[in-house]
Protein backbone atom coordinates (compact mmCIF):
# COMPACT_ATOMS: atom_id res chain seq x y z
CA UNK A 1 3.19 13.82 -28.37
CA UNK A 2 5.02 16.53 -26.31
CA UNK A 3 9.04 15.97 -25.13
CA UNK A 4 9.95 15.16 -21.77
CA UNK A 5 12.42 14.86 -19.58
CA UNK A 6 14.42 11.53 -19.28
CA UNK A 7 15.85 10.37 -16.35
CA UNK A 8 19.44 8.81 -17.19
CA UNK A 9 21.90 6.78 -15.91
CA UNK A 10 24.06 9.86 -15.20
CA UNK A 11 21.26 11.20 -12.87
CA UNK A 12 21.51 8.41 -10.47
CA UNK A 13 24.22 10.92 -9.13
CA UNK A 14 23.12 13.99 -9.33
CA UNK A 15 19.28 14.06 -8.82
CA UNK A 16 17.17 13.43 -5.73
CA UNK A 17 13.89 11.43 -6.18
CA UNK A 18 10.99 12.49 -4.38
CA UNK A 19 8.66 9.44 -3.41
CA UNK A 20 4.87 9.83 -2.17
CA UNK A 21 4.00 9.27 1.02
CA UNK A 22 1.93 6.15 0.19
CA UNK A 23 3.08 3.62 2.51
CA UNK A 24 5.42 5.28 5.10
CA UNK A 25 6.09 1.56 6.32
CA UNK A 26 7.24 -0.47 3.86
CA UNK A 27 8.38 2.78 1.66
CA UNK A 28 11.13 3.55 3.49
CA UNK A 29 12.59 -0.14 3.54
CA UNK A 30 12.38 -0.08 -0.11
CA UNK A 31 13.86 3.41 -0.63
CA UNK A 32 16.85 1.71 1.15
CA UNK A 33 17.50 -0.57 -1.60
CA UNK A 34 17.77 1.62 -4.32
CA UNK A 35 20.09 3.70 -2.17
CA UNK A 36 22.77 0.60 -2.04
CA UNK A 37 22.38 1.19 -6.20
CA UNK A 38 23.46 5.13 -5.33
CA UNK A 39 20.37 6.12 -5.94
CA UNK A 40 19.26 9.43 -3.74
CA UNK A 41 15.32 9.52 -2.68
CA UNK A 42 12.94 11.06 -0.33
CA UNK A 43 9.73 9.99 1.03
CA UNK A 44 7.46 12.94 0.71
CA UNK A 45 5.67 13.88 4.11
CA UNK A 46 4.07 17.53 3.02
CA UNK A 47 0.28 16.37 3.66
CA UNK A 48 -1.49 20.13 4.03
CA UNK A 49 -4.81 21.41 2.06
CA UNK A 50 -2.42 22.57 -0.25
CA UNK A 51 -1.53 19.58 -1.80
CA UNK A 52 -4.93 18.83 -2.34
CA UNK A 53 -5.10 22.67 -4.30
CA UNK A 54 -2.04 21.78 -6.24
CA UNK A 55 -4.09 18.74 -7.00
CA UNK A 56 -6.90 20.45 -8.19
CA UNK A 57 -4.99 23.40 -10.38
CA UNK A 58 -3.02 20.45 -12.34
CA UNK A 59 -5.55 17.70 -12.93
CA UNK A 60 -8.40 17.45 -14.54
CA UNK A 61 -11.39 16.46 -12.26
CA UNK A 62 -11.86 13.55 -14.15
CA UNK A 63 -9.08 12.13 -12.83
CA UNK A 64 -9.47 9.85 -9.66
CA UNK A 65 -8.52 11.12 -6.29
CA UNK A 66 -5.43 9.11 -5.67
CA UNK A 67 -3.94 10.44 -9.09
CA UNK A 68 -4.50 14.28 -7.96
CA UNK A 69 -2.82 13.60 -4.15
CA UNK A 70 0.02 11.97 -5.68
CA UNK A 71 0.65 14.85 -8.61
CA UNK A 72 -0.61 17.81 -5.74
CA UNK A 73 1.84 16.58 -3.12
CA UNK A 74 4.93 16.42 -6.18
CA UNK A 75 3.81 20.04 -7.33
CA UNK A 76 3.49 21.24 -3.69
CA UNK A 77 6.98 19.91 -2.71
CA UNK A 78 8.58 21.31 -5.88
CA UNK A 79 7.08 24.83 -5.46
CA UNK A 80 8.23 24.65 -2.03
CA UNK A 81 11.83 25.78 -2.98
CA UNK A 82 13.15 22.88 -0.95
CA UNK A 83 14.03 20.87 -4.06
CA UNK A 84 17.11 22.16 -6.82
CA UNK A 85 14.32 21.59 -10.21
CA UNK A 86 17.87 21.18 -12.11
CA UNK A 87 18.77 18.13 -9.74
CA UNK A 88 15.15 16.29 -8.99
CA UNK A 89 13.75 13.77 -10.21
CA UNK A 90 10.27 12.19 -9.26
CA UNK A 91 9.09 8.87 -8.72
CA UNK A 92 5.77 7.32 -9.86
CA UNK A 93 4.39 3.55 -9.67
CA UNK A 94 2.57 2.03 -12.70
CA UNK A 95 0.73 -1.17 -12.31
CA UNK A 96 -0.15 -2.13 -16.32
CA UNK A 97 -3.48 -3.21 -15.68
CA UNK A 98 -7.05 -1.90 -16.47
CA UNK A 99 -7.22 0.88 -14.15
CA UNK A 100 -6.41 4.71 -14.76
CA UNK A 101 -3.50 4.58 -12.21
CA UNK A 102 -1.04 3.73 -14.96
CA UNK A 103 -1.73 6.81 -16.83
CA UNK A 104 -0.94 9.09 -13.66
CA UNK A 105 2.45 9.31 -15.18
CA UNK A 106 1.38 11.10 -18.59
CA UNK A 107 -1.48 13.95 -16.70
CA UNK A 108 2.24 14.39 -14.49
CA UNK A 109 4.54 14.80 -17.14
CA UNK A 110 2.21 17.40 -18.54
CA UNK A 111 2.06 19.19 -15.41
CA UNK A 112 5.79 19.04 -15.45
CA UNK A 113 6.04 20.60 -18.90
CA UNK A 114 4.01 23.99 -17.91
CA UNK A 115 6.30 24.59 -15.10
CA UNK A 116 9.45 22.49 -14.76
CA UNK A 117 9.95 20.61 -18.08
CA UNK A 118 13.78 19.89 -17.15
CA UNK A 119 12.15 17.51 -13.69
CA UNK A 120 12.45 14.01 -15.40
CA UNK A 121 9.69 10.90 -13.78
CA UNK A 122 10.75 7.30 -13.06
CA UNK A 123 7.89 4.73 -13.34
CA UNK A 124 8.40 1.87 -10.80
CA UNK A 125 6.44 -0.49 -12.96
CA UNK A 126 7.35 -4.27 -13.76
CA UNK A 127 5.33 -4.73 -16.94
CA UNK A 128 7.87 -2.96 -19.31
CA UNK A 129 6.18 0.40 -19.86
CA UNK A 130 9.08 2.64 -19.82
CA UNK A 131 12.16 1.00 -21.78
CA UNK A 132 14.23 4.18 -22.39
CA UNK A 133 14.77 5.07 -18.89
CA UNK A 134 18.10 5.36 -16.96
CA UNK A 135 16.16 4.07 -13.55
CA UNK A 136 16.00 0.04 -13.52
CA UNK A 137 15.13 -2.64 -11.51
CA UNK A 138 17.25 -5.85 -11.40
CA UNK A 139 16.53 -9.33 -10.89
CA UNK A 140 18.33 -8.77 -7.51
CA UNK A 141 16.37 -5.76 -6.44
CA UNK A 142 13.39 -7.32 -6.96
CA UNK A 143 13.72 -9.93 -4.80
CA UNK A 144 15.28 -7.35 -2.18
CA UNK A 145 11.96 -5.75 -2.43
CA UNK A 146 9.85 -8.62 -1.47
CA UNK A 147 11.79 -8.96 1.30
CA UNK A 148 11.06 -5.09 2.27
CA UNK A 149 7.76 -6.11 1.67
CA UNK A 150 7.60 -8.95 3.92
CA UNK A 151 9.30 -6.59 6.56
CA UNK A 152 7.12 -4.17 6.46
CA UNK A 153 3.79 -6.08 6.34
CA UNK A 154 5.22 -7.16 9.67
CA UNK A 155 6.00 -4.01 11.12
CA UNK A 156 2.86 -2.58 10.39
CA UNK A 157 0.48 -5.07 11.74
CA UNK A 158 2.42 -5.60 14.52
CA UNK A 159 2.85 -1.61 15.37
CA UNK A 160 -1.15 -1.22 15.11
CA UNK A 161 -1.44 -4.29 17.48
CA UNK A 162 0.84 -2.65 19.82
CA UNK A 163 -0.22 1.30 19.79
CA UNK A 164 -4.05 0.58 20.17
CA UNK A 165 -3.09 -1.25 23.40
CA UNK A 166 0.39 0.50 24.40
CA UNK A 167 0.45 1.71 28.15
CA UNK A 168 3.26 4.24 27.46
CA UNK A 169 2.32 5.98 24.82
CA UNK A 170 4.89 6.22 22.24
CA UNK A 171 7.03 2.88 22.86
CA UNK A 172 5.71 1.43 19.72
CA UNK A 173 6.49 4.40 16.78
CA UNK A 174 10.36 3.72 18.51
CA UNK A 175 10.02 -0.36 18.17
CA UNK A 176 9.13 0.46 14.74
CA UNK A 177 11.32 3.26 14.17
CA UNK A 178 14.25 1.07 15.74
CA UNK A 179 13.59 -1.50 13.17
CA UNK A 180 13.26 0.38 9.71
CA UNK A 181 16.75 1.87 10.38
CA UNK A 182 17.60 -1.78 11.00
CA UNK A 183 16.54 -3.40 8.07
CA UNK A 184 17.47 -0.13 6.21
CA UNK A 185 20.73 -0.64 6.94
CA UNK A 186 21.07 -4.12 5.81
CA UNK A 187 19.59 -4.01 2.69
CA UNK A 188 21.87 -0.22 1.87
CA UNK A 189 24.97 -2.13 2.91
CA UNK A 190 24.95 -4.86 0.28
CA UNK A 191 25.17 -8.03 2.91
CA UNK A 192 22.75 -10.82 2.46
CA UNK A 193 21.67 -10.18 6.64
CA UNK A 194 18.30 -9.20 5.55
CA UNK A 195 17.59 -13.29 4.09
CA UNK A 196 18.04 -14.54 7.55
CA UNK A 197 13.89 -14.02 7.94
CA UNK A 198 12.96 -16.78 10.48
CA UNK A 199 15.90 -14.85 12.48
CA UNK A 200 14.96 -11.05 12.01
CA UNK A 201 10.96 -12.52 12.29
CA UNK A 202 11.30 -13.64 15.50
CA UNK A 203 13.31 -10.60 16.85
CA UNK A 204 10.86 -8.32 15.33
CA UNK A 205 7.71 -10.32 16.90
CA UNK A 206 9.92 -10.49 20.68
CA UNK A 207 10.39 -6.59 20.43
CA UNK A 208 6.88 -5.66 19.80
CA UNK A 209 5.64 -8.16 22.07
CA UNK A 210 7.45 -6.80 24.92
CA UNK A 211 5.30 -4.06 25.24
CA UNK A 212 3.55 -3.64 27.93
CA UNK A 213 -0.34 -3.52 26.72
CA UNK A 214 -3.68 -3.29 28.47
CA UNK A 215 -6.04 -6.18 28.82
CA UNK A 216 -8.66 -3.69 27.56
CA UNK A 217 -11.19 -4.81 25.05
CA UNK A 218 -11.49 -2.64 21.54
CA UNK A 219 -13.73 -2.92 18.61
CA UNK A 220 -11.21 -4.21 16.07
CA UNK A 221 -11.94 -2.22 12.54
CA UNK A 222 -10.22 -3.86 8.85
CA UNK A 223 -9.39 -0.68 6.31
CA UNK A 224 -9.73 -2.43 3.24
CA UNK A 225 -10.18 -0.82 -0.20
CA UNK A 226 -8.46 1.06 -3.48
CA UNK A 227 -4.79 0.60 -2.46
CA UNK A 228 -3.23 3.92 -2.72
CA UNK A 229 -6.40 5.49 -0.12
CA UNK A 230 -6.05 2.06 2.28
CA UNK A 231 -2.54 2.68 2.81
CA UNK A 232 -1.63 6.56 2.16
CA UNK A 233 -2.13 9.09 5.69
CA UNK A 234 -2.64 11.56 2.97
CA UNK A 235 -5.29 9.76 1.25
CA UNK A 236 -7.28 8.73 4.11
CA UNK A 237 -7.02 11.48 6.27
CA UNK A 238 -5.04 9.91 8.84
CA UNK A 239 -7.46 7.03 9.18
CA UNK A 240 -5.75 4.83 11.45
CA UNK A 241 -4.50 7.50 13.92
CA UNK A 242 -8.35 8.48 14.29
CA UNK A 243 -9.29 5.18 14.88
CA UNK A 244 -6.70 4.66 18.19
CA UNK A 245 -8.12 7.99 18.82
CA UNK A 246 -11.65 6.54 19.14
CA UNK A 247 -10.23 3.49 20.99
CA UNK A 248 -10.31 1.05 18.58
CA UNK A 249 -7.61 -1.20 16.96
CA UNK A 250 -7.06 -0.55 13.31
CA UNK A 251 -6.39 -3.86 10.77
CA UNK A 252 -4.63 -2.77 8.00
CA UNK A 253 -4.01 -6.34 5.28
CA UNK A 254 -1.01 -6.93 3.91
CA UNK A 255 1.08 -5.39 0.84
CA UNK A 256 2.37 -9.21 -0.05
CA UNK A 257 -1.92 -10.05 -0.75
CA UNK A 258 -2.11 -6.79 -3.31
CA UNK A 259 1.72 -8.35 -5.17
CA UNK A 260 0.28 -11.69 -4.79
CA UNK A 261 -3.33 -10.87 -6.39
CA UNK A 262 -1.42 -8.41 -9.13
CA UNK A 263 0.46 -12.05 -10.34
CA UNK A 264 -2.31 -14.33 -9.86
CA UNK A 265 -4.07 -12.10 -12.40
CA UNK A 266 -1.42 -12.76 -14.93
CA UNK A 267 -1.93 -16.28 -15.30
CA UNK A 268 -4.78 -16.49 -14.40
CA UNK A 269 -5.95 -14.31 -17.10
CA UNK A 270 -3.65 -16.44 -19.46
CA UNK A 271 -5.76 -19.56 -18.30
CA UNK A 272 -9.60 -17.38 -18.80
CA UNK A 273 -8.34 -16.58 -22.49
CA UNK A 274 -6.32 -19.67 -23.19
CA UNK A 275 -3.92 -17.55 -24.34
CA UNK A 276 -0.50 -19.24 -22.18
CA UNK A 277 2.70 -17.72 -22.81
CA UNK A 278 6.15 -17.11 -21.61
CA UNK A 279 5.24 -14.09 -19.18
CA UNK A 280 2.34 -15.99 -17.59
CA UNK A 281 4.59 -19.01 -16.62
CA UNK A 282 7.11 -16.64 -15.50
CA UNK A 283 4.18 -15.25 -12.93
CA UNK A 284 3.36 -18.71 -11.85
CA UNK A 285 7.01 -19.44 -10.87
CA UNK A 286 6.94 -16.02 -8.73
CA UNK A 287 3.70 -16.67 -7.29
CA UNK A 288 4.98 -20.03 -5.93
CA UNK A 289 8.15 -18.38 -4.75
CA UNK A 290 6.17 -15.65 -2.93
CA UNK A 291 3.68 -17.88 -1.49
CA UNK A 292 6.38 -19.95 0.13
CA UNK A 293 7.89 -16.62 1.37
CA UNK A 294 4.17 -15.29 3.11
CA UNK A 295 3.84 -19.18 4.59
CA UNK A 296 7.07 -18.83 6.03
CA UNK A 297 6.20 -15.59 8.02
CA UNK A 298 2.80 -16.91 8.98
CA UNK A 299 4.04 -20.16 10.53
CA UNK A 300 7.17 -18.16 12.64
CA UNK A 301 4.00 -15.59 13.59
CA UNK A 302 2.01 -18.60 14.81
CA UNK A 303 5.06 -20.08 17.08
CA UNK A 304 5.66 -17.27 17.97
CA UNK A 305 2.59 -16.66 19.43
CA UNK A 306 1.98 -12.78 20.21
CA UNK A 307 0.37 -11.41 17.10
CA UNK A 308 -2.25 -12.69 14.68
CA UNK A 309 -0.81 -14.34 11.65
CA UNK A 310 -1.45 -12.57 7.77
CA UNK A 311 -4.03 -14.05 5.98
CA UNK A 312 -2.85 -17.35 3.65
CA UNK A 313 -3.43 -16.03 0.08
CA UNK A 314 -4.93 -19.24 -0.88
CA UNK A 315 -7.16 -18.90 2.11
CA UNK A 316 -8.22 -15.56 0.56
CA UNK A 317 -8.72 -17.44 -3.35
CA UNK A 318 -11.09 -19.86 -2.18
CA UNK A 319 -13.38 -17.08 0.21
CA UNK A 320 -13.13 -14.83 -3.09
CA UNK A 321 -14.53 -17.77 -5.03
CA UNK A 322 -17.48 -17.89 -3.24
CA UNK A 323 -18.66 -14.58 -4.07
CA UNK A 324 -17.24 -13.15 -7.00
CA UNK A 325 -14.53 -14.82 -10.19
CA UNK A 326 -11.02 -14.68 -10.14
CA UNK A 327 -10.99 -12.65 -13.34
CA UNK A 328 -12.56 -9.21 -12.23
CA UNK A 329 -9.15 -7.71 -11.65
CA UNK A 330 -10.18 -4.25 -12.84
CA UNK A 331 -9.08 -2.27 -9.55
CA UNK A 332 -8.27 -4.02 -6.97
CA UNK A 333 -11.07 -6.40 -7.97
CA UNK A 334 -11.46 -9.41 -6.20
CA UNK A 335 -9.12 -8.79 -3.85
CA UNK A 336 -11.45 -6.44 -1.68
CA UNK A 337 -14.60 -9.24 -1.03
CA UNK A 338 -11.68 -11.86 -0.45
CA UNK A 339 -10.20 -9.39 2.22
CA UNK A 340 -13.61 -8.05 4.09
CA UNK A 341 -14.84 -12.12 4.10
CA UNK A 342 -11.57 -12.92 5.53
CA UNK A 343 -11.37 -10.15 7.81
CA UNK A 344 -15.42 -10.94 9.32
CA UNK A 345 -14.36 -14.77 9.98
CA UNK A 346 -11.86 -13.68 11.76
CA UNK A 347 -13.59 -11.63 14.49
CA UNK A 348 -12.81 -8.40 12.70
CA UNK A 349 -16.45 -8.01 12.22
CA UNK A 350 -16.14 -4.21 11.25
CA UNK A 351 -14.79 -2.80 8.05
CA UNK A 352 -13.99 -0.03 6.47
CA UNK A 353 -13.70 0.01 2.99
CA UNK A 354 -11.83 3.09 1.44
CA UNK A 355 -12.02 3.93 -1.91
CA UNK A 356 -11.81 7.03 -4.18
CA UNK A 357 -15.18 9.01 -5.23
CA UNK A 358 -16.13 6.92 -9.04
CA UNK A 359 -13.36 4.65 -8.81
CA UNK A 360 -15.94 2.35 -10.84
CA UNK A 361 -14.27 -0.96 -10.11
CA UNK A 362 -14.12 -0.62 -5.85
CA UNK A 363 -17.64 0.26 -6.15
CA UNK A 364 -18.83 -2.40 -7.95
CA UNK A 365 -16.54 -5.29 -6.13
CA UNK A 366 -16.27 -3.41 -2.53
CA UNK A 367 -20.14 -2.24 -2.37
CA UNK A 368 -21.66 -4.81 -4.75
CA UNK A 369 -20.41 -7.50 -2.52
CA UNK A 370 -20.64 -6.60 1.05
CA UNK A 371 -24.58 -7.94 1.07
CA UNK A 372 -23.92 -11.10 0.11
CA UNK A 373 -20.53 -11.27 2.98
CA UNK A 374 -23.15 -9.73 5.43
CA UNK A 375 -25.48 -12.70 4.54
CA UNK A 376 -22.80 -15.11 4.92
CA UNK A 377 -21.44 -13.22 8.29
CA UNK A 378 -24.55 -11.67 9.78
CA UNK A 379 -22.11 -9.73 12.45
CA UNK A 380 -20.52 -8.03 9.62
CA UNK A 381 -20.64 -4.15 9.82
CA UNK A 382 -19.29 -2.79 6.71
CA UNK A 383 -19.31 0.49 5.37
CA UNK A 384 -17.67 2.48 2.40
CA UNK A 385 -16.21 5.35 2.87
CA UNK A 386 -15.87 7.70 -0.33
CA UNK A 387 -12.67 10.07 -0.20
CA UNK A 388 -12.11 13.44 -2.75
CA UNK A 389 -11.21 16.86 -2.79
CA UNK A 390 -14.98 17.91 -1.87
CA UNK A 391 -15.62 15.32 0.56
CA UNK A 392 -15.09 16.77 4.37
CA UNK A 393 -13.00 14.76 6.98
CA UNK A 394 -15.47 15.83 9.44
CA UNK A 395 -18.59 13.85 7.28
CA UNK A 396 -15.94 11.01 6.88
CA UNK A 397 -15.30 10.75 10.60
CA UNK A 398 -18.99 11.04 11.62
CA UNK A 399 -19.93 8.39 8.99
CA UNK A 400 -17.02 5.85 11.21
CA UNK A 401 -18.49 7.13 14.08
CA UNK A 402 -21.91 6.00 13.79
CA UNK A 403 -20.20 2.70 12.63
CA UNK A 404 -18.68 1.88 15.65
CA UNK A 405 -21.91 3.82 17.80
CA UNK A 406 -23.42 0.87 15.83
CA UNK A 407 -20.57 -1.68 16.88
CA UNK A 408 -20.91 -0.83 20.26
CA UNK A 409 -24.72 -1.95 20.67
CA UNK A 410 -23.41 -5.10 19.14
């Protein structure tokens, strides 16, 4: 196996780490933590056709579409000459399971090697894949980063809500804006501010619902699908700017559901193979923990009164139960009937599901299922929308047009 770079301790001081632009939301409250550890990052923005190039000259076409965006925009950026090679590091997230995602890190690492051998990668895993690097994650941290989590599933559905209907264009991105410099700033200072949730909720929800919106109607459209194309602008092409372009209201699901299914699957899977251990009761502990956490921000939504709650992740269990088993948890498995069922009984009665060309396991669980949730939900208009390098945004948009075209007769 070929050397690589480490990243060590010592670099937390030197060395900037570049982060891609996957979820501009709750990224940025989490970069925030690790800066009250000293750490130094940067969320990537540089979304041009020449990451996608990069992409494509440093990864083998085999490789899914997410794993080429993510390696083309970190090859793009360092090529730039914005970035000392000497004094970055990059930053990468592994999830452990089935899926190629957590070999990203090795087809980057080789990339690395031809050009810059001395840039070192963090993997922002928590399964224990990388034990010899200098870039951890405490106990504390962790928890820290539900919290961002929580945040930001907040600010994002709430900053949707508000710029599909916002009568001065604009007052939204600065409600939002106003608010991840907020929370960035308690969790960087060290304070325990950020834990007053039912608090910072409520001011959140107030603020965003204090925007002045039109009573117009909109066709309401879920994004649901492979996680990194759901959530990344680069992935997606923008997706939910296009649809407040086309006057509807995007529906993005929470983060929390995707950290939620990811621990379910632990012991769950411990249960399917009766094979119970120390790590899977450790999951079940965290899954309780979390699940109080999500029912806490759904009840203050509901007071509150302004914006439609998150989904109950035990809601979204029993609806995946009904079409598919909780132990296909290749992908996102699961997780993406459960969200398009939930979505149609709540009036959001058209979805988009966004996946990566031959990411095997969205196809079978996102396009597999959606007859038998159209059966159940006759309304439902679902369609899948296929994103790679050779796909054009202009066939992606038409294909969403003729979805709502088909919304509208509805």
């Amino acid at each position: 196996m070929a050397e690589y770079a480490k990243f060590t301790e010592d670099m937390i001081k030197t060395h900037t780490i570049l982060v891609p632009d996957m979820l501009p939301v709750h990224f940025k409250l989490l970069i925030s933590i690790f800066e009250s550890k000293g750490y130094k990052m940067e969320l990537l923005q540089n979304d041009s056709r020449a990451v996608v190039d990069e992409g494509l000259k440093n990864v083998h076409n085999d490789a899914c579409y997410p794993a080429l965006l993510v390696i083309g925009q970190f090859m793009d950026a360092l090529n730039s000459g914005k970035y000392d090679p000497d004094k970055t590091a990059l930053l990468i997230t592994q999830t452990g399971g089935g899926c190629r995602a957590s070999n990203y890190i090795h087809l980057l690492r080789k990339c690395l090697n031809k050009s810059y051998p001395q840039v070192p990668v963090c993997s922002l895993n928590f399964s224990g894949l990388e034990k010899d690097s200098g870039f951890k994650i405490t106990g504390g941290m962790f928890l820290k980063m539900l919290y961002a989590i929580l945040y930001g599933d907040l600010l994002m559905t709430c900053h949707n809500k508000c710029r599909a209907y916002e009568l001065k264009k604009g007052e939204a991105a600065a409600v939002l804006d106003k608010w991840q410099k907020k929370l960035g700033e308690m969790f960087r200072s060290g304070g325990r501010k950020y834990m007053k949730t039912k608090k910072l909720y409520n001011e959140i929800l107030n603020d965003f619902a204090a925007i002045k919106l039109s009573g117009e109607k909109k066709i309401r459209v879920g994004i649901v699908g492979e996680i990194y194309v759901k959530y990344s602008p680069l992935a997606n092409n923008h997706l939910e700017d296009f649809l407040i372009s086309e006057g509807c209201e995007p529906v993005v699901p929470s983060l929390l559901e995707f950290v939620m299914y990811c621990a379910v699957a632990n012991f769950n899977n411990a249960k399917i193979y009766d094979n119970a251990s120390t790590t899977s009761r450790v999951f079940k502990l965290g899954y309780k923990l979390i699940y109080r956490m999500q029912k806490q921000l759904i009840e203050v939504m509901k007071k509150q009164g302004s914006f439609e709650p998150l989904h109950d992740f035990e809601h979204l269990r029993k609806l995946a139960d009904k079409y598919i088993n909780q132990g296909v948890v290749m992908g996102e498995g699961w997780l993406i009937p459960a969200e398009m069922a939930a979505l149609a009984k709540s009036g959001v009665e058209n979805i988009i599901c966004a996946q990566p060309f031959g990411c095997l396991p969205n196809h079978i669980v996102a396009k597999g299922m959606s007859r038998a949730i159209k059966e159940d939900n006759p309304n439902a208009n679902i369609v899948a929308i296929d994103y790679d390098p050779g796909a054009t945004r202009v066939n992606q948009e038409n294909r969403i047009k003729l979805m709502l075209a088909n919304a509208k007769k509805q």
